[in-house]
PDB file of N, CA and C in Angstrom:
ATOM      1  N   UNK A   1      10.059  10.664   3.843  1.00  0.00           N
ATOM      2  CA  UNK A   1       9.577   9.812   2.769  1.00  0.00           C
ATOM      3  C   UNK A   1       8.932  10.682   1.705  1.00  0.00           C
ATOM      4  N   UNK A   2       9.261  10.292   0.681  1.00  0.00           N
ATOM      5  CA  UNK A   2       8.270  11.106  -0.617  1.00  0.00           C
ATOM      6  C   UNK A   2       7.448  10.991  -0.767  1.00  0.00           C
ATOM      7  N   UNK A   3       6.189  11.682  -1.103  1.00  0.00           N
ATOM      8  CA  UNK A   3       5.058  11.561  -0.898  1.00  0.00           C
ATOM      9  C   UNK A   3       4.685  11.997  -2.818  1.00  0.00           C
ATOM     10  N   UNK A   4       3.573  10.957  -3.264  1.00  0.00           N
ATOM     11  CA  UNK A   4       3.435  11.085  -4.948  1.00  0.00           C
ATOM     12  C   UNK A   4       2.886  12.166  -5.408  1.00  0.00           C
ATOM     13  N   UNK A   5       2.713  12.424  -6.558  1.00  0.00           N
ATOM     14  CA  UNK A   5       2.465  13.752  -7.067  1.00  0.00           C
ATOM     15  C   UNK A   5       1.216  13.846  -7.631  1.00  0.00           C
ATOM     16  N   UNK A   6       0.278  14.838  -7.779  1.00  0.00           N
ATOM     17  CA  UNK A   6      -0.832  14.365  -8.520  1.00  0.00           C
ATOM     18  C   UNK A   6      -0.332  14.309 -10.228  1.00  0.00           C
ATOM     19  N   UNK A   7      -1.087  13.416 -11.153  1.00  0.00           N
ATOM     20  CA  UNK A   7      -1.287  13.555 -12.289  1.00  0.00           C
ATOM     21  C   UNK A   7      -2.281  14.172 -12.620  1.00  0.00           C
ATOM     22  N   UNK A   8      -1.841  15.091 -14.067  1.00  0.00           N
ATOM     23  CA  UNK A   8      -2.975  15.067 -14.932  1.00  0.00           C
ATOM     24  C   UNK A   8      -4.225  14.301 -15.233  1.00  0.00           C
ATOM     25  N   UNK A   9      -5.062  14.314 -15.249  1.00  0.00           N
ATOM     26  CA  UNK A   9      -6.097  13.416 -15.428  1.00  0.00           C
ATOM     27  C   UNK A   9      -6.081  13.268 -16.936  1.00  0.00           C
ATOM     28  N   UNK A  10      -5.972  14.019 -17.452  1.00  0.00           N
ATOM     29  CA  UNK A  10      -5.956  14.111 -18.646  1.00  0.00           C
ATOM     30  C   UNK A  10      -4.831  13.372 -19.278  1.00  0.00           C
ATOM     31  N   UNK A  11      -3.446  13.283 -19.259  1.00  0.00           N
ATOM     32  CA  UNK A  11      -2.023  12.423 -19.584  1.00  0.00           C
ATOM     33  C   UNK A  11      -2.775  11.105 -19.299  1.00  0.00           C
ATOM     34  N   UNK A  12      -2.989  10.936 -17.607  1.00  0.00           N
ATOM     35  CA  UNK A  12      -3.748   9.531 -17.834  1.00  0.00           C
ATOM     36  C   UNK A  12      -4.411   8.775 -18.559  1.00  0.00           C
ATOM     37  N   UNK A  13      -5.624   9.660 -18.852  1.00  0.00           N
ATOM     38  CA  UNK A  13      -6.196   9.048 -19.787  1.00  0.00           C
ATOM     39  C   UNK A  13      -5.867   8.640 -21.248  1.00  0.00           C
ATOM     40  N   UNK A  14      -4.436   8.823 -21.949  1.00  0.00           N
ATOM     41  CA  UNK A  14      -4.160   8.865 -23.083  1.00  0.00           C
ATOM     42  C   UNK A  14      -3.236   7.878 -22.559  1.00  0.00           C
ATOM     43  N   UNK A  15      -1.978   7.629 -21.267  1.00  0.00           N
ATOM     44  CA  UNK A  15      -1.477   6.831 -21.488  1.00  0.00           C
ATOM     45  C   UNK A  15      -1.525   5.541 -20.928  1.00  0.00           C
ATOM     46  N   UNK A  16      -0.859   4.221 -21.613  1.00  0.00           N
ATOM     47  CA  UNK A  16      -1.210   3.009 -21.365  1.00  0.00           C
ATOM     48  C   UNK A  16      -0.003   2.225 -21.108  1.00  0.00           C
ATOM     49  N   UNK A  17      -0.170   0.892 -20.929  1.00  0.00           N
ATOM     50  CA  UNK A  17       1.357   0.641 -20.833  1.00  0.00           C
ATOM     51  C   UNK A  17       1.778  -0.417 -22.158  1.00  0.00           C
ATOM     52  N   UNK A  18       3.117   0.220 -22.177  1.00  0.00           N
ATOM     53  CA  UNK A  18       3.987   0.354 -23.684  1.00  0.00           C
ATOM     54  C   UNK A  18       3.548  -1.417 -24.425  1.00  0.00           C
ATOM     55  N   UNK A  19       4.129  -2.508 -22.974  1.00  0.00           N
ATOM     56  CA  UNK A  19       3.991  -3.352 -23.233  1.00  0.00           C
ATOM     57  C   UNK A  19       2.681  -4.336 -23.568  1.00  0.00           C
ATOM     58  N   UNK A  20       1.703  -3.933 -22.716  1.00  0.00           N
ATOM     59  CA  UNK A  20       0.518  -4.871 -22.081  1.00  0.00           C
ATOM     60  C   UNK A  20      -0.924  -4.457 -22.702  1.00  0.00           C
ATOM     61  N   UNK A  21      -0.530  -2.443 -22.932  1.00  0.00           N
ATOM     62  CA  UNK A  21      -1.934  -1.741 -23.368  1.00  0.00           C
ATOM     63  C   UNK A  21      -3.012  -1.497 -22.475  1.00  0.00           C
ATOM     64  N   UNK A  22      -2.207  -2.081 -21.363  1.00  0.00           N
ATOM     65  CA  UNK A  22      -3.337  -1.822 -20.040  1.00  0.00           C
ATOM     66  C   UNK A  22      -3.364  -0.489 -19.646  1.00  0.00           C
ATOM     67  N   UNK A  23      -4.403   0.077 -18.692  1.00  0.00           N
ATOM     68  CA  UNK A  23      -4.819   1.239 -18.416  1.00  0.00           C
ATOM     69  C   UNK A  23      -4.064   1.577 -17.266  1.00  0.00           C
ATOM     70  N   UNK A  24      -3.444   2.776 -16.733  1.00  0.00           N
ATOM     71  CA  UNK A  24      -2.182   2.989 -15.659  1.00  0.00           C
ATOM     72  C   UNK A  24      -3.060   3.856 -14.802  1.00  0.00           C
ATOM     73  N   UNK A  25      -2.548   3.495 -13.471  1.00  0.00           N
ATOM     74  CA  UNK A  25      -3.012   4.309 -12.553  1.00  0.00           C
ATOM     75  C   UNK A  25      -2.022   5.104 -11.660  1.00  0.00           C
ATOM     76  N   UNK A  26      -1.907   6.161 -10.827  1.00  0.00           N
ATOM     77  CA  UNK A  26      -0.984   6.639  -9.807  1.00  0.00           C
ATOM     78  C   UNK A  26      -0.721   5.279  -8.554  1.00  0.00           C
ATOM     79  N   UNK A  27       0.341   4.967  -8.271  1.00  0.00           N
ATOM     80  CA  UNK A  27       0.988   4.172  -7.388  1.00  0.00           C
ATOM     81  C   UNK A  27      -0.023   5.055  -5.928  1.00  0.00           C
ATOM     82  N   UNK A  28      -0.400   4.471  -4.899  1.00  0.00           N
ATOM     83  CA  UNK A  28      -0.902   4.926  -3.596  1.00  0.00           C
ATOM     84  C   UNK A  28      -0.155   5.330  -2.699  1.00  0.00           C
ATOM     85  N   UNK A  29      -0.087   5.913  -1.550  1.00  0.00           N
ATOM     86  CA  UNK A  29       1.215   6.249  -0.893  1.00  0.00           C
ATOM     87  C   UNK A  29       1.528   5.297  -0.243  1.00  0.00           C
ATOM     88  N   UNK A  30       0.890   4.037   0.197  1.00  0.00           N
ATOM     89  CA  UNK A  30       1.340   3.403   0.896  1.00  0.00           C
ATOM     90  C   UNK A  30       2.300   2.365  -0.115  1.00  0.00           C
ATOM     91  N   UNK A  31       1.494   2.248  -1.318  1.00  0.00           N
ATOM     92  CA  UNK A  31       2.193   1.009  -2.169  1.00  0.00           C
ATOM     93  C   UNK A  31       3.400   1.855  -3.180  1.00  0.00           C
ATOM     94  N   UNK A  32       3.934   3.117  -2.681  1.00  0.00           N
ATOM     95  CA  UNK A  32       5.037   3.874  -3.538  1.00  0.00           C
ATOM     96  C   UNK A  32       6.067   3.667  -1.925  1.00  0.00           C
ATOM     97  N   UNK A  33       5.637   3.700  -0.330  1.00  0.00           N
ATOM     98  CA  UNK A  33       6.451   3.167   0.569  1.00  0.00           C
ATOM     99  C   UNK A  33       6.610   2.046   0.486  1.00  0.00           C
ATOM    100  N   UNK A  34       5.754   1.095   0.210  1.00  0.00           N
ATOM    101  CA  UNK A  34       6.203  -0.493  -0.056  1.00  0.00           C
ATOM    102  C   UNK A  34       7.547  -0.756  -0.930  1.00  0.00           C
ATOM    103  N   UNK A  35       7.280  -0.087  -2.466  1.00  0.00           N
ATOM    104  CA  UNK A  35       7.860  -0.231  -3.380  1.00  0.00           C
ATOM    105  C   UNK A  35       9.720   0.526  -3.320  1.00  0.00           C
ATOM    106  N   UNK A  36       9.340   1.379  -2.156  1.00  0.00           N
ATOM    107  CA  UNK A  36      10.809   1.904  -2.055  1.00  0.00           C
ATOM    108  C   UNK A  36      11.335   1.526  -1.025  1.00  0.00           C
ATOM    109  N   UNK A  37      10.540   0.839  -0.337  1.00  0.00           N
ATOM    110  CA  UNK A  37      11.438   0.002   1.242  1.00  0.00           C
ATOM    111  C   UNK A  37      12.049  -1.100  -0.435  1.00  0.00           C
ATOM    112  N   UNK A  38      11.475  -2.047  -0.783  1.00  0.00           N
ATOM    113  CA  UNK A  38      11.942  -3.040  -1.192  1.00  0.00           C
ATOM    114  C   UNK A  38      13.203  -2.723  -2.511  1.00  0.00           C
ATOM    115  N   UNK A  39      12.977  -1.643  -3.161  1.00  0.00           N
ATOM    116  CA  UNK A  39      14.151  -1.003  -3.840  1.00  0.00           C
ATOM    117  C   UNK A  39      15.228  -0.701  -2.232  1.00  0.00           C
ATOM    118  N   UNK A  40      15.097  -0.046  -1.406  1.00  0.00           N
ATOM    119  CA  UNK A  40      16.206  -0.149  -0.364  1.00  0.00           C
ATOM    120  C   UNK A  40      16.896  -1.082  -0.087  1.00  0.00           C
ATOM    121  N   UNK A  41      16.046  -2.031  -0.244  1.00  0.00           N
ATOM    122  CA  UNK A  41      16.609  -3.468   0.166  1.00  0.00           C
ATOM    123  C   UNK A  41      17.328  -4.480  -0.605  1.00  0.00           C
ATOM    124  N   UNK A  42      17.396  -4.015  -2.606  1.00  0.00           N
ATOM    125  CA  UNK A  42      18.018  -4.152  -3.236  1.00  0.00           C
ATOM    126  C   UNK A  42      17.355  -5.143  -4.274  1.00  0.00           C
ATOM    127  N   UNK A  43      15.868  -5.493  -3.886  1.00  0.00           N
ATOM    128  CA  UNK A  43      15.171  -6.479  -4.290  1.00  0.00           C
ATOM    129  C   UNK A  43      14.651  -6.385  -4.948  1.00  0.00           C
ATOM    130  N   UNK A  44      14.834  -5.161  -6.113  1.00  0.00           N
ATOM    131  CA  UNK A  44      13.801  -4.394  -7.012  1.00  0.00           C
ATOM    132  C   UNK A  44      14.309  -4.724  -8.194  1.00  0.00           C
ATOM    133  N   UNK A  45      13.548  -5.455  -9.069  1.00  0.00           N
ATOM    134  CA  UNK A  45      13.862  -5.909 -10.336  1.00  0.00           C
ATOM    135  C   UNK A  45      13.030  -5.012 -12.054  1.00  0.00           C
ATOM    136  N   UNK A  46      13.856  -4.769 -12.685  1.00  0.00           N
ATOM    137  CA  UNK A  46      12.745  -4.550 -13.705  1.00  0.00           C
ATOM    138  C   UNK A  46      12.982  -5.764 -14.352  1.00  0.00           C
ATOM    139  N   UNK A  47      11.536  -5.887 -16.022  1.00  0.00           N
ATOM    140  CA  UNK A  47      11.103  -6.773 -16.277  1.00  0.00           C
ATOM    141  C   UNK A  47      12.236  -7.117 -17.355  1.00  0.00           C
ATOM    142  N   UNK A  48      13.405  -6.530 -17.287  1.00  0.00           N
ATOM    143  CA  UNK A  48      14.443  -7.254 -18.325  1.00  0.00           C
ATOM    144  C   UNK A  48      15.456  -7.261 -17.340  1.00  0.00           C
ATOM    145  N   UNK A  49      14.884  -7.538 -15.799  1.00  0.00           N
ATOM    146  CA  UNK A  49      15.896  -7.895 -14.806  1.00  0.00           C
ATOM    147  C   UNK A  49      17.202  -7.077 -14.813  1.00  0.00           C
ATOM    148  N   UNK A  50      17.189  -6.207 -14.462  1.00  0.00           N
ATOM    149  CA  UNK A  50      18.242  -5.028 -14.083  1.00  0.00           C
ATOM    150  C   UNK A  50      17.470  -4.514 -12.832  1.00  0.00           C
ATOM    151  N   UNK A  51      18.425  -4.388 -11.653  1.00  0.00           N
ATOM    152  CA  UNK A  51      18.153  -3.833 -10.493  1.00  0.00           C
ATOM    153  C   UNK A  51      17.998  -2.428 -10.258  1.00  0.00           C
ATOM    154  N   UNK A  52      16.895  -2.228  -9.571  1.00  0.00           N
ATOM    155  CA  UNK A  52      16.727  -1.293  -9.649  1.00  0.00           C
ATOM    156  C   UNK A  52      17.048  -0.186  -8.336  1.00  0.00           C
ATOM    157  N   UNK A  53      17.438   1.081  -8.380  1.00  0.00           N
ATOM    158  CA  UNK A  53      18.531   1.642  -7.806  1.00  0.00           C
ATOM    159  C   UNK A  53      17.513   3.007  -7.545  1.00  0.00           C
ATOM    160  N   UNK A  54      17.799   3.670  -6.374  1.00  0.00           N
ATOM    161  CA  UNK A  54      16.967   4.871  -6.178  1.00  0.00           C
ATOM    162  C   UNK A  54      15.662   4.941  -6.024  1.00  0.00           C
ATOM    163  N   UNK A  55      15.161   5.880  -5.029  1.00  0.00           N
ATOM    164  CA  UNK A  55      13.950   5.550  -4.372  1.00  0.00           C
ATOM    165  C   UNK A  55      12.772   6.078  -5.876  1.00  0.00           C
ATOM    166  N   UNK A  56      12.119   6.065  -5.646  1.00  0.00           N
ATOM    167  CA  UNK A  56      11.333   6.650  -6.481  1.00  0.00           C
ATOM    168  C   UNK A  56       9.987   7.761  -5.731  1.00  0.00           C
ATOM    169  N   UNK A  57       9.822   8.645  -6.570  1.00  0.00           N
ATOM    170  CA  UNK A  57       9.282   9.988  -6.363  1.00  0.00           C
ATOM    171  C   UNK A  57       7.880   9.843  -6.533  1.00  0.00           C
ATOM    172  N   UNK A  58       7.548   8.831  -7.479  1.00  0.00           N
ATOM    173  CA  UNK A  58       6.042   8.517  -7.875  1.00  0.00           C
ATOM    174  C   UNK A  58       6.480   7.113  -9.067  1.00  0.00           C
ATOM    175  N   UNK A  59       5.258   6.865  -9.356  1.00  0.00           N
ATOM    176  CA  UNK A  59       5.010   5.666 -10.203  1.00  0.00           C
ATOM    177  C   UNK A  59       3.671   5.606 -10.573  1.00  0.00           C
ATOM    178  N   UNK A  60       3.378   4.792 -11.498  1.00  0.00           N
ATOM    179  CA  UNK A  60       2.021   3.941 -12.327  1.00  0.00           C
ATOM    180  C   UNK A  60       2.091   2.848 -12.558  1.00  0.00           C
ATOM    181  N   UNK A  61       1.104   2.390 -11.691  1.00  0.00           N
ATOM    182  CA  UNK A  61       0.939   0.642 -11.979  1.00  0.00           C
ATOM    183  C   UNK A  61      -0.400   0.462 -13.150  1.00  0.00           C
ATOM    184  N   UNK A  62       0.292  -0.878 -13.697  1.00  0.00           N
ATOM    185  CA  UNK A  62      -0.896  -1.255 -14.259  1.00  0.00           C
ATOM    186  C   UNK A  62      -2.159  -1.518 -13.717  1.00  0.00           C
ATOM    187  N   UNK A  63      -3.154  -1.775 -14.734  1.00  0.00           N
ATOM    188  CA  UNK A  63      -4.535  -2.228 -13.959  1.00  0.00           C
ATOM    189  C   UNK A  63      -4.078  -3.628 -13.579  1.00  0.00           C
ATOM    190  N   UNK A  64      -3.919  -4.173 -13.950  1.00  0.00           N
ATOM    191  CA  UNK A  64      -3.384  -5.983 -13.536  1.00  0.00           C
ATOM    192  C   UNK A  64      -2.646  -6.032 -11.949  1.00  0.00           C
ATOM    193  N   UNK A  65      -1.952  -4.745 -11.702  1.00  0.00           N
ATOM    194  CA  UNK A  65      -0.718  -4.249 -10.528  1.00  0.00           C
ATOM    195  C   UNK A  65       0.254  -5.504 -10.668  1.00  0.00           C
ATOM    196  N   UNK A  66       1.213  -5.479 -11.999  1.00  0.00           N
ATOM    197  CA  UNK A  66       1.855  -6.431 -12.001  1.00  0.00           C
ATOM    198  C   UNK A  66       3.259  -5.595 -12.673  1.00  0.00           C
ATOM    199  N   UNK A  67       3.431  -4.491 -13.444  1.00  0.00           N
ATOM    200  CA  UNK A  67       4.468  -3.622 -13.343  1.00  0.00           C
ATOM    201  C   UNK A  67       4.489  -2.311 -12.988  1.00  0.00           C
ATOM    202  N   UNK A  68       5.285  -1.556 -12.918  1.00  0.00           N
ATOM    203  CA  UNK A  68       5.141  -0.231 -12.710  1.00  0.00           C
ATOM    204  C   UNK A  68       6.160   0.821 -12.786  1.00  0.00           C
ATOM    205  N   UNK A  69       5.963   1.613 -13.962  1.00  0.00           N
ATOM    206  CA  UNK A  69       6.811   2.415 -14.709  1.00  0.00           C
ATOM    207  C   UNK A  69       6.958   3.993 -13.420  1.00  0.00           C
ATOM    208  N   UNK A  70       8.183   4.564 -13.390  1.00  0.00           N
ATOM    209  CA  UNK A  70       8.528   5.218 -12.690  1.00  0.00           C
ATOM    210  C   UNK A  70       8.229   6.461 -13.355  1.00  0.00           C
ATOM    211  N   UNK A  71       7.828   7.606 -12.147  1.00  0.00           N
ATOM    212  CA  UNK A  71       8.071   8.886 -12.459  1.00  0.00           C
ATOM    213  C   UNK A  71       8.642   9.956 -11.938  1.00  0.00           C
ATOM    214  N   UNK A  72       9.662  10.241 -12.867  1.00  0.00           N
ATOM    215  CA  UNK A  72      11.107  11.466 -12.719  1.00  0.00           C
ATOM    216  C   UNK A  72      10.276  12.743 -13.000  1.00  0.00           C
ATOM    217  N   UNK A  73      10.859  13.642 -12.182  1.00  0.00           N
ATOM    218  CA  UNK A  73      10.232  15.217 -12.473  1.00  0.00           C
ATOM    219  C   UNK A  73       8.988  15.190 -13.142  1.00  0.00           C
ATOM    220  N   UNK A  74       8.199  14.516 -12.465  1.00  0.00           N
ATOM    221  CA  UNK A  74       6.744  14.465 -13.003  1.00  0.00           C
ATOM    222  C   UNK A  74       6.383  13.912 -14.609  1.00  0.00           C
ATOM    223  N   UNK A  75       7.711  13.133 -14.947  1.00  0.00           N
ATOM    224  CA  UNK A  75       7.141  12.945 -16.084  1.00  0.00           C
ATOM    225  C   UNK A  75       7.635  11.148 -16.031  1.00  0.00           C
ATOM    226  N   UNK A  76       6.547  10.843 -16.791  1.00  0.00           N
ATOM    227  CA  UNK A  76       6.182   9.236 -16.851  1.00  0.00           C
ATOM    228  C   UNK A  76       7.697   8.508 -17.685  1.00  0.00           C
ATOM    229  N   UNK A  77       8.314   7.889 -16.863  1.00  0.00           N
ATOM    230  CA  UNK A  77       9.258   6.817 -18.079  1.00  0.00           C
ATOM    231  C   UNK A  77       8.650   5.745 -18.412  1.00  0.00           C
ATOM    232  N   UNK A  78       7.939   5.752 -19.836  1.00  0.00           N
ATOM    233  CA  UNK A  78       7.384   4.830 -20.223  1.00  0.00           C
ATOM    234  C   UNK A  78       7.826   3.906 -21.048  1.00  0.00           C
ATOM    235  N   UNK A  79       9.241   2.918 -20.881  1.00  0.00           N
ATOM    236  CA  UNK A  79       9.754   2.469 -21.265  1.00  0.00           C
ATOM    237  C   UNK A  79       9.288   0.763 -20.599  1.00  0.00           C
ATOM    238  N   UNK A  80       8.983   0.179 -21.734  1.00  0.00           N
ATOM    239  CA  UNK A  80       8.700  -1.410 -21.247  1.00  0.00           C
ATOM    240  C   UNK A  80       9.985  -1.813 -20.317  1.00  0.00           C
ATOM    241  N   UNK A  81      10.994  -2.121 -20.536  1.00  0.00           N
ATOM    242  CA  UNK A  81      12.565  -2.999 -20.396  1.00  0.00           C
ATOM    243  C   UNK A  81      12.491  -2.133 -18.878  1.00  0.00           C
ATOM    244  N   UNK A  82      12.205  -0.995 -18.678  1.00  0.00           N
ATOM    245  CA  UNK A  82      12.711  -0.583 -17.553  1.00  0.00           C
ATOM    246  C   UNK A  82      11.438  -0.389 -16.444  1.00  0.00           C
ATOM    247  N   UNK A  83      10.223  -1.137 -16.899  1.00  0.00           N
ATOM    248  CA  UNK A  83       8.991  -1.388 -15.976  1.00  0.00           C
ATOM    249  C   UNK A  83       9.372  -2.176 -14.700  1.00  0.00           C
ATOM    250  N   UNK A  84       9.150  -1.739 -13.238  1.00  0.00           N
ATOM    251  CA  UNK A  84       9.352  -2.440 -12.151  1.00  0.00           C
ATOM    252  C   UNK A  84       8.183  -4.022 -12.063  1.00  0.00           C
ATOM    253  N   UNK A  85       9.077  -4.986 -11.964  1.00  0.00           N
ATOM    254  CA  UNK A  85       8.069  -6.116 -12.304  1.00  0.00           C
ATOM    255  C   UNK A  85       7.428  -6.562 -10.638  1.00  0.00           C
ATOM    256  N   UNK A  86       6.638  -5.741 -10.431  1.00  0.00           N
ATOM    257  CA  UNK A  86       6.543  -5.892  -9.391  1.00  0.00           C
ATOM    258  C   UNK A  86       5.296  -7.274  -8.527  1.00  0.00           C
ATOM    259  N   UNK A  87       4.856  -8.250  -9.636  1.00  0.00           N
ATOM    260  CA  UNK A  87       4.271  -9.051  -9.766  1.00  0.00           C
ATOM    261  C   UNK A  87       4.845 -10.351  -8.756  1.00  0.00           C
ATOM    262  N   UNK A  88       5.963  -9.531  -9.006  1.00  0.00           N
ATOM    263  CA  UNK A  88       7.190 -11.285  -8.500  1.00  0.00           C
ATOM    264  C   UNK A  88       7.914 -10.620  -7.518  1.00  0.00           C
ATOM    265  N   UNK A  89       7.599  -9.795  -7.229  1.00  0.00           N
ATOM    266  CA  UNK A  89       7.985  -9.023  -5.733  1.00  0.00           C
ATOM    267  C   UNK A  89       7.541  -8.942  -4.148  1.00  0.00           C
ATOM    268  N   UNK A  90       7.969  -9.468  -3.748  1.00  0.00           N
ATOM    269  CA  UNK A  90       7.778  -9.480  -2.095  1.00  0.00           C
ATOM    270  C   UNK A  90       8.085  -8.603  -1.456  1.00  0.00           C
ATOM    271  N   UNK A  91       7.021  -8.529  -0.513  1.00  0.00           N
ATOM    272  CA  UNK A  91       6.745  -7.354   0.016  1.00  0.00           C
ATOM    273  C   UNK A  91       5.639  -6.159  -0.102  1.00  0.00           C
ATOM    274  N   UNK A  92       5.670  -6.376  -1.735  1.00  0.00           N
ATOM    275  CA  UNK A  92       4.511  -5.179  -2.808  1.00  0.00           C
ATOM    276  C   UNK A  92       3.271  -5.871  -2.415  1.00  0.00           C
ATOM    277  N   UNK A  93       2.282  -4.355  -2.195  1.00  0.00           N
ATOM    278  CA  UNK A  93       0.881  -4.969  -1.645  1.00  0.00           C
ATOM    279  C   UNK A  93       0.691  -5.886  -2.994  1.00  0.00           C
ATOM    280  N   UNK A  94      -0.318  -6.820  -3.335  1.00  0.00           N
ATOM    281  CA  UNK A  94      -1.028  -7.813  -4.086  1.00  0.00           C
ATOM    282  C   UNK A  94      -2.501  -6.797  -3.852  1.00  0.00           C
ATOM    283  N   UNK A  95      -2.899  -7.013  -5.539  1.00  0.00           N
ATOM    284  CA  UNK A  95      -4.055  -6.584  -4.957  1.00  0.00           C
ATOM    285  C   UNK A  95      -5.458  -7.700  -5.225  1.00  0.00           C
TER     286      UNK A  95
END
């Protein structure tokens, strides 16, 4: 299983999310295994509903923990359309 990466503290603090303006945090290890059992399982939606495919390496959830933008080679895709909506997802801890 992949285990997440640290961030910058510093990137953090500058970035937000594209859509909402909320403040992003690193995904936990347990809720980046949640989030990739349920991508395994095919049940992984982003928020302009396109399925989502491939485990993921790391992530950032919002403060709300209602999407969560993926991260490739350590770097943040901060694209709204392709945010995991993970609000309406079963399985994903609730916090």
């Amino acid at each position: 299983m992949l285990s997440p990466k640290p961030m910058d503290k510093r990137l953090l603090d500058i970035l937000c999310c594209p859509a909402t303006k909320q403040s992003l945090r690193p995904l936990t290890r347990s809720e980046l295994e949640s989030l990739n059992r349920v991508i395994a399982g095919g049940n992984a939606r982003t928020v302009a509903d396109a399925t989502v495919t491939g485990a993921l390496a790391g992530g950032l959830i919002t403060s709300d923990g209602k999407r969560v933008y993926r991260v490739d080679d350590e770097i943040p895709v901060m694209l709204a359309d392709e945010a995991i909506a993970v609000a309406r997802m079963e399985g994903f801890p609730s916090r």
